[in-house]
PDB file of N, CA and C in Angstrom:
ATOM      1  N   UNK A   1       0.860  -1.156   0.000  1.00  0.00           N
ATOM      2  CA  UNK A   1       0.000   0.000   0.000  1.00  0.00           C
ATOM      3  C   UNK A   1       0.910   1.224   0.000  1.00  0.00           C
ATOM      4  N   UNK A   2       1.101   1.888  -1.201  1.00  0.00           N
ATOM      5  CA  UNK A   2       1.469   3.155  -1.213  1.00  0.00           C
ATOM      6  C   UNK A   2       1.396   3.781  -0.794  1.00  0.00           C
ATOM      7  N   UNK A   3       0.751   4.900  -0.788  1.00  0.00           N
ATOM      8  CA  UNK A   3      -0.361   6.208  -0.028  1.00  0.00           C
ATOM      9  C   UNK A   3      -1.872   5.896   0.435  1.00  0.00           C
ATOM     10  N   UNK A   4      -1.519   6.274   1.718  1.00  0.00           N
ATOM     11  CA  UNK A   4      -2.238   5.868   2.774  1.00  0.00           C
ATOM     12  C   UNK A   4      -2.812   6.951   3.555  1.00  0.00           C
ATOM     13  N   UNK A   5      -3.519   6.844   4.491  1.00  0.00           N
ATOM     14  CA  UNK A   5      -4.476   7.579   5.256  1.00  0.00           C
ATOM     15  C   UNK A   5      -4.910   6.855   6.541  1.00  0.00           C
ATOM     16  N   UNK A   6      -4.211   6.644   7.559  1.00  0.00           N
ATOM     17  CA  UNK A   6      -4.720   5.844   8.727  1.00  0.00           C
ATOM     18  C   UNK A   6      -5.752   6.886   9.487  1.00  0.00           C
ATOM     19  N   UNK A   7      -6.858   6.065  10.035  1.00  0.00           N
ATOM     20  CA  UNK A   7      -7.477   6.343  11.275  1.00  0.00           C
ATOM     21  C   UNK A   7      -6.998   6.418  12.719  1.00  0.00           C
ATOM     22  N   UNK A   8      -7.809   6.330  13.237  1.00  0.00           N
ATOM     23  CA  UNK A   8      -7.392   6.445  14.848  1.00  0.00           C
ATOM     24  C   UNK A   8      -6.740   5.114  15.410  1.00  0.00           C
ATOM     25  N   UNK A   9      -6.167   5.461  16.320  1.00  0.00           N
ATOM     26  CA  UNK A   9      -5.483   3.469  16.514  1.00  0.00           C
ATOM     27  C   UNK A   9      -6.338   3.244  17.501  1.00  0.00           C
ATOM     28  N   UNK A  10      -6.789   1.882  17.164  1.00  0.00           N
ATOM     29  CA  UNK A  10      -7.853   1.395  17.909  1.00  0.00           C
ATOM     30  C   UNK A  10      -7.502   0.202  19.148  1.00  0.00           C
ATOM     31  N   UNK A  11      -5.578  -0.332  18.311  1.00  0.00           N
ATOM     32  CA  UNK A  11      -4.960  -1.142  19.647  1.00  0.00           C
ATOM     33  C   UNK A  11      -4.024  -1.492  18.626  1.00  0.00           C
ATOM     34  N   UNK A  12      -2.971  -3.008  18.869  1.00  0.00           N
ATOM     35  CA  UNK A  12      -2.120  -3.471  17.965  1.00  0.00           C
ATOM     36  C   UNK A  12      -2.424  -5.111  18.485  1.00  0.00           C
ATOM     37  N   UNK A  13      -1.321  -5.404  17.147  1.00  0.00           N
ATOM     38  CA  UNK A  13      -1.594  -7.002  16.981  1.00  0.00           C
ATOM     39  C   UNK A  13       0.746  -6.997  16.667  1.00  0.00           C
ATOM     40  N   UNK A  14       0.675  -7.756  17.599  1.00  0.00           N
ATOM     41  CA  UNK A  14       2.385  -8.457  17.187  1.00  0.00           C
ATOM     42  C   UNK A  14       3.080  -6.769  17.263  1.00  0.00           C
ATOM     43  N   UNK A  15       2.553  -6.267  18.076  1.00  0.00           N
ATOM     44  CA  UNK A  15       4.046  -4.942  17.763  1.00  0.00           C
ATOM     45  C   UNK A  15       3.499  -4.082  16.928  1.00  0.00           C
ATOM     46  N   UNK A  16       2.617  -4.079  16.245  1.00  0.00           N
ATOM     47  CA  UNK A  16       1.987  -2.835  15.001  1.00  0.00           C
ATOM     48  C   UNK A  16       0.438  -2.147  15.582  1.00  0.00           C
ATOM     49  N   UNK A  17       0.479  -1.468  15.302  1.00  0.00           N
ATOM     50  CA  UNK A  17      -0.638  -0.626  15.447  1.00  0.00           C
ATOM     51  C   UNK A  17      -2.030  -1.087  14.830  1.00  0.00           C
ATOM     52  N   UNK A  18      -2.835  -1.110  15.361  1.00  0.00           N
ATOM     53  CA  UNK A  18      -4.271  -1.228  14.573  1.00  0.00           C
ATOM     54  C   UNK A  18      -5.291  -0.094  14.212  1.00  0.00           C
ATOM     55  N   UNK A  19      -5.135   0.438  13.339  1.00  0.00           N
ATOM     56  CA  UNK A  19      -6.209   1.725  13.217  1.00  0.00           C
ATOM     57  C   UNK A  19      -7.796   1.011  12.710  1.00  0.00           C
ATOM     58  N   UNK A  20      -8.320   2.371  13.240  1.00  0.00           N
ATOM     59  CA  UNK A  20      -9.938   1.796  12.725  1.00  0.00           C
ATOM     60  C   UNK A  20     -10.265   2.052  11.484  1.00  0.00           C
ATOM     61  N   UNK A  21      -9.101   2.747  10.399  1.00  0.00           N
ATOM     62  CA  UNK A  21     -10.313   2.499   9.471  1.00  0.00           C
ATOM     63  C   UNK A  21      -8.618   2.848   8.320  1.00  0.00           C
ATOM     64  N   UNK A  22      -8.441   2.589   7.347  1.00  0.00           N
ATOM     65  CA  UNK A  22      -7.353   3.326   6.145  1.00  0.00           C
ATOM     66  C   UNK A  22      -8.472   3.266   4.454  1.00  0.00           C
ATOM     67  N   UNK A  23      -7.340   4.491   4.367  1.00  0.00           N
ATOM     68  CA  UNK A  23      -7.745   5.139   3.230  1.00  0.00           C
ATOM     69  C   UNK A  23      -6.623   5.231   2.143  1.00  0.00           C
ATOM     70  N   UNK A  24      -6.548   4.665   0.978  1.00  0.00           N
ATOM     71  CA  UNK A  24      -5.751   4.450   0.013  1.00  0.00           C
ATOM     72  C   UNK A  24      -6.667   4.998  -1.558  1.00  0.00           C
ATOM     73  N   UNK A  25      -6.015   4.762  -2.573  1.00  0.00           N
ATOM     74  CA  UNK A  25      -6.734   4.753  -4.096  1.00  0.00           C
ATOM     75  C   UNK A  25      -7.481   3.878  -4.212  1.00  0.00           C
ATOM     76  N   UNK A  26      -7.690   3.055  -3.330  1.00  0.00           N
ATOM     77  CA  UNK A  26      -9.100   2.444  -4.013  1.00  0.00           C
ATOM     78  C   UNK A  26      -9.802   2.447  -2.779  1.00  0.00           C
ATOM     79  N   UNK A  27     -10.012   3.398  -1.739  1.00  0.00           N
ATOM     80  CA  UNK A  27     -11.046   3.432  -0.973  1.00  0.00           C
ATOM     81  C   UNK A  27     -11.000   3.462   0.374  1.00  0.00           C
ATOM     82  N   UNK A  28     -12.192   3.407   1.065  1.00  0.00           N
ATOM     83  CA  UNK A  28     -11.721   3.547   2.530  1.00  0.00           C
ATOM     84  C   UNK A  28     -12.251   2.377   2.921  1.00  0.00           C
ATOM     85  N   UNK A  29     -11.183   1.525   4.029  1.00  0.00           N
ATOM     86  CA  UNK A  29     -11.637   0.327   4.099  1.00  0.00           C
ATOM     87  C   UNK A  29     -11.444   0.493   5.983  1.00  0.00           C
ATOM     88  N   UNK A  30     -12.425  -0.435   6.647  1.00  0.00           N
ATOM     89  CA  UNK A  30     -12.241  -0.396   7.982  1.00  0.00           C
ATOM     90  C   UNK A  30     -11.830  -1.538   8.987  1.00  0.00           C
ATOM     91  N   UNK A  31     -11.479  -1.287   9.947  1.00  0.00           N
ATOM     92  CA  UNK A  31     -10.768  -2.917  10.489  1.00  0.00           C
ATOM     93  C   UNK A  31     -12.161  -3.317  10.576  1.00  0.00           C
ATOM     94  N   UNK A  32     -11.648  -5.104  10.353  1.00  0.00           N
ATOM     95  CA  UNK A  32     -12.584  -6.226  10.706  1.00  0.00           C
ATOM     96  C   UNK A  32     -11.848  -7.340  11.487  1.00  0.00           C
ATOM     97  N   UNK A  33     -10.951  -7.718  11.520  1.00  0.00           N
ATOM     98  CA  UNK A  33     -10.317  -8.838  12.582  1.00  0.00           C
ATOM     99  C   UNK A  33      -8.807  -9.291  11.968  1.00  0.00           C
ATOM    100  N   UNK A  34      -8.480 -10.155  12.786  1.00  0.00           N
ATOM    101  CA  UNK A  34      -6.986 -10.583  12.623  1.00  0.00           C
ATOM    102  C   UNK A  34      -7.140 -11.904  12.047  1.00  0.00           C
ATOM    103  N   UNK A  35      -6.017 -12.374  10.720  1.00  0.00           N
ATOM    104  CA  UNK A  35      -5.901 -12.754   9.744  1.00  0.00           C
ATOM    105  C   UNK A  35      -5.995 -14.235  10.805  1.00  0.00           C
ATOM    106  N   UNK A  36      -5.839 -15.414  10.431  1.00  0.00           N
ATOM    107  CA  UNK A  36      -5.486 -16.796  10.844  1.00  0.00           C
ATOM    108  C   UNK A  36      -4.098 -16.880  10.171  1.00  0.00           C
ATOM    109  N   UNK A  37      -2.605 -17.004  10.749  1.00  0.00           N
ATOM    110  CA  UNK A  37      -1.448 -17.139  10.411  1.00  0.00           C
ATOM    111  C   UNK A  37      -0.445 -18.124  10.764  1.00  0.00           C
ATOM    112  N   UNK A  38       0.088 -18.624  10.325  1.00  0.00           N
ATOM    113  CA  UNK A  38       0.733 -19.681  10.887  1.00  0.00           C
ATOM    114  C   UNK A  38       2.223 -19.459  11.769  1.00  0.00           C
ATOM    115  N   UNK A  39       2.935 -19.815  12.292  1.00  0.00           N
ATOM    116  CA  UNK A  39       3.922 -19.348  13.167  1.00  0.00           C
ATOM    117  C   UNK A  39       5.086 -18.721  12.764  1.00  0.00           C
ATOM    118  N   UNK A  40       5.111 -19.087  11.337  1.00  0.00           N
ATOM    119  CA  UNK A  40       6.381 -18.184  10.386  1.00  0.00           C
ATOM    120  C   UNK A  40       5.425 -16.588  10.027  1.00  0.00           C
ATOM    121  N   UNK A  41       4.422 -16.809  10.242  1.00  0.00           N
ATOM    122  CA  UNK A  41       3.782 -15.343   9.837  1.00  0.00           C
ATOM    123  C   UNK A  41       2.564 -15.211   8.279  1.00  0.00           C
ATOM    124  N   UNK A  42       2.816 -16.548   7.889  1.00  0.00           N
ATOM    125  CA  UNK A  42       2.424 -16.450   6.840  1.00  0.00           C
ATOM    126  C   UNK A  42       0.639 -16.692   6.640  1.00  0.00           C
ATOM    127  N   UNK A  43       0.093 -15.869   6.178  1.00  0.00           N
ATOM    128  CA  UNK A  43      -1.277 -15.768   6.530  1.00  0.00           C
ATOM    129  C   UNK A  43      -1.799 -15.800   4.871  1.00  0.00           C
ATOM    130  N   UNK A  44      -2.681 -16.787   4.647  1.00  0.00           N
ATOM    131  CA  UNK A  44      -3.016 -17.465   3.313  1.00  0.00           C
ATOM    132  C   UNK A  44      -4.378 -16.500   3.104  1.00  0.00           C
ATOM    133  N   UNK A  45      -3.849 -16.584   1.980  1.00  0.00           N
ATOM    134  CA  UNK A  45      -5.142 -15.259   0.985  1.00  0.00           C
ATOM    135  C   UNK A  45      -6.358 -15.729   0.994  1.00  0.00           C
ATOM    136  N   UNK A  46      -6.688 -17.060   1.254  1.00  0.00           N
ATOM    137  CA  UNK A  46      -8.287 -17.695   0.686  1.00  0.00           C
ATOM    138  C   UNK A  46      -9.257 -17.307   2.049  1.00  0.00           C
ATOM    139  N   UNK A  47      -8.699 -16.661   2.989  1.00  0.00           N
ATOM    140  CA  UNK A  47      -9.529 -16.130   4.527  1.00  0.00           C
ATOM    141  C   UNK A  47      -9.609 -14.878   4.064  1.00  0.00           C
ATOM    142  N   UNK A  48      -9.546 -14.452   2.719  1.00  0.00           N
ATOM    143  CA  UNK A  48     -10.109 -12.897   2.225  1.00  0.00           C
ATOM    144  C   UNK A  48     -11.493 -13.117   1.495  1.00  0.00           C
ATOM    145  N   UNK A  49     -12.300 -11.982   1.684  1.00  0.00           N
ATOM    146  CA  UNK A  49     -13.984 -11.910   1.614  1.00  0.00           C
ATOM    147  C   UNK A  49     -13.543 -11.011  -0.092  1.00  0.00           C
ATOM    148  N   UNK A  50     -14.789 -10.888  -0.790  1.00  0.00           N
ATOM    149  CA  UNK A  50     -14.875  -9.898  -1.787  1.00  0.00           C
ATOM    150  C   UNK A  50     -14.906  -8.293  -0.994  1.00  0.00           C
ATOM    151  N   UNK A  51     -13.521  -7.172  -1.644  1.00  0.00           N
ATOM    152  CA  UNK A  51     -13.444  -6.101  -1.124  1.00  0.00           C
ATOM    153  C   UNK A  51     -12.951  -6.402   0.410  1.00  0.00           C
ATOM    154  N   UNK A  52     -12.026  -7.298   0.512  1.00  0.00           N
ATOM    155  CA  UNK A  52     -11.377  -7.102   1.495  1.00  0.00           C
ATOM    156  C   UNK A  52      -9.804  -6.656   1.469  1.00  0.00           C
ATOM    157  N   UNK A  53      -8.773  -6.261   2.245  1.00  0.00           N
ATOM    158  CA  UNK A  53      -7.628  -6.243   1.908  1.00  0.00           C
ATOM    159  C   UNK A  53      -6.650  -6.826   3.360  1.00  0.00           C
ATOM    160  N   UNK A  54      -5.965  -7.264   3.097  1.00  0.00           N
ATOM    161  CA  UNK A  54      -5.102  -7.759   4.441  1.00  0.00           C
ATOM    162  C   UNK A  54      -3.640  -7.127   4.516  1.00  0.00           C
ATOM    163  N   UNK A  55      -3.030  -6.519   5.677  1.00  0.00           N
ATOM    164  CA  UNK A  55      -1.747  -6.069   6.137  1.00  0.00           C
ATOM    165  C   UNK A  55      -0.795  -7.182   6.109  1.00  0.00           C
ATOM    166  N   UNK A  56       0.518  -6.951   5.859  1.00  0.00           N
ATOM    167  CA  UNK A  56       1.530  -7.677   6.184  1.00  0.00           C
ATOM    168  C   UNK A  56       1.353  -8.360   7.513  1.00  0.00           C
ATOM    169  N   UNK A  57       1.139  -7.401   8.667  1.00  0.00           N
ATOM    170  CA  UNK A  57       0.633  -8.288  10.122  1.00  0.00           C
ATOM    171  C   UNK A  57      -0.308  -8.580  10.072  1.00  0.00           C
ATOM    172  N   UNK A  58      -1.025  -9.314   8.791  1.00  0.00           N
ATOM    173  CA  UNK A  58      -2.216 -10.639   9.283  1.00  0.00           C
ATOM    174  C   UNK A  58      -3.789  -9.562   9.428  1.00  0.00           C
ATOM    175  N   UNK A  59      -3.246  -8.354   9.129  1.00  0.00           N
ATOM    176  CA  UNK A  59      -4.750  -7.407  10.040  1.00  0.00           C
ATOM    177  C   UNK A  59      -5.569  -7.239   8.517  1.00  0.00           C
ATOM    178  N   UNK A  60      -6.626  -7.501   8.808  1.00  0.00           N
ATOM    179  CA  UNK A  60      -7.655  -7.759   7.630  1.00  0.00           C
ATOM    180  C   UNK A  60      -8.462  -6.473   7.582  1.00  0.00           C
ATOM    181  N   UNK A  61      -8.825  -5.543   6.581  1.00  0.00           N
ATOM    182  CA  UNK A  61      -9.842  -4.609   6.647  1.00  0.00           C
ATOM    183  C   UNK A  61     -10.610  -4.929   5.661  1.00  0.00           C
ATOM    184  N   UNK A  62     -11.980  -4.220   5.838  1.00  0.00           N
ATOM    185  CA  UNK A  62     -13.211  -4.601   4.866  1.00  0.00           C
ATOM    186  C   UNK A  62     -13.537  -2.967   4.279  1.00  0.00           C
ATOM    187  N   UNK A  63     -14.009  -3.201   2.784  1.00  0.00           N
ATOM    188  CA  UNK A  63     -14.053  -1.985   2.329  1.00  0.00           C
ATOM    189  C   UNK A  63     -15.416  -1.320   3.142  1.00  0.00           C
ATOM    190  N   UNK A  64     -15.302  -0.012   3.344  1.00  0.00           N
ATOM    191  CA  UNK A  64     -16.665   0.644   3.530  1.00  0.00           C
ATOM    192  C   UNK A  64     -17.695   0.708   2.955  1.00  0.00           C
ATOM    193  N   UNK A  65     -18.722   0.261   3.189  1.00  0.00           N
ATOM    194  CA  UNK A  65     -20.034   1.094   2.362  1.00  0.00           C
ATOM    195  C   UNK A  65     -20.535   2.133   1.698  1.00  0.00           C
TER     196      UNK A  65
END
Protein backbone atom coordinates (compact mmCIF):
# COMPACT_ATOMS: atom_id res chain seq x y z
CA UNK A 1 0.00 0.00 0.00
CA UNK A 2 1.47 3.16 -1.21
CA UNK A 3 -0.36 6.21 -0.03
CA UNK A 4 -2.24 5.87 2.77
CA UNK A 5 -4.48 7.58 5.26
CA UNK A 6 -4.72 5.84 8.73
CA UNK A 7 -7.48 6.34 11.27
CA UNK A 8 -7.39 6.45 14.85
CA UNK A 9 -5.48 3.47 16.51
CA UNK A 10 -7.85 1.39 17.91
CA UNK A 11 -4.96 -1.14 19.65
CA UNK A 12 -2.12 -3.47 17.96
CA UNK A 13 -1.59 -7.00 16.98
CA UNK A 14 2.38 -8.46 17.19
CA UNK A 15 4.05 -4.94 17.76
CA UNK A 16 1.99 -2.83 15.00
CA UNK A 17 -0.64 -0.63 15.45
CA UNK A 18 -4.27 -1.23 14.57
CA UNK A 19 -6.21 1.73 13.22
CA UNK A 20 -9.94 1.80 12.72
CA UNK A 21 -10.31 2.50 9.47
CA UNK A 22 -7.35 3.33 6.15
CA UNK A 23 -7.74 5.14 3.23
CA UNK A 24 -5.75 4.45 0.01
CA UNK A 25 -6.73 4.75 -4.10
CA UNK A 26 -9.10 2.44 -4.01
CA UNK A 27 -11.05 3.43 -0.97
CA UNK A 28 -11.72 3.55 2.53
CA UNK A 29 -11.64 0.33 4.10
CA UNK A 30 -12.24 -0.40 7.98
CA UNK A 31 -10.77 -2.92 10.49
CA UNK A 32 -12.58 -6.23 10.71
CA UNK A 33 -10.32 -8.84 12.58
CA UNK A 34 -6.99 -10.58 12.62
CA UNK A 35 -5.90 -12.75 9.74
CA UNK A 36 -5.49 -16.80 10.84
CA UNK A 37 -1.45 -17.14 10.41
CA UNK A 38 0.73 -19.68 10.89
CA UNK A 39 3.92 -19.35 13.17
CA UNK A 40 6.38 -18.18 10.39
CA UNK A 41 3.78 -15.34 9.84
CA UNK A 42 2.42 -16.45 6.84
CA UNK A 43 -1.28 -15.77 6.53
CA UNK A 44 -3.02 -17.47 3.31
CA UNK A 45 -5.14 -15.26 0.98
CA UNK A 46 -8.29 -17.70 0.69
CA UNK A 47 -9.53 -16.13 4.53
CA UNK A 48 -10.11 -12.90 2.22
CA UNK A 49 -13.98 -11.91 1.61
CA UNK A 50 -14.88 -9.90 -1.79
CA UNK A 51 -13.44 -6.10 -1.12
CA UNK A 52 -11.38 -7.10 1.49
CA UNK A 53 -7.63 -6.24 1.91
CA UNK A 54 -5.10 -7.76 4.44
CA UNK A 55 -1.75 -6.07 6.14
CA UNK A 56 1.53 -7.68 6.18
CA UNK A 57 0.63 -8.29 10.12
CA UNK A 58 -2.22 -10.64 9.28
CA UNK A 59 -4.75 -7.41 10.04
CA UNK A 60 -7.66 -7.76 7.63
CA UNK A 61 -9.84 -4.61 6.65
CA UNK A 62 -13.21 -4.60 4.87
CA UNK A 63 -14.05 -1.98 2.33
CA UNK A 64 -16.66 0.64 3.53
CA UNK A 65 -20.03 1.09 2.36
Amino acid sequence: MEQANFGRPIGSHLGKTIYESIENEDGQFTFDRIADCDTDGCCPLDQLHKNELMLRNGLIYKKAS
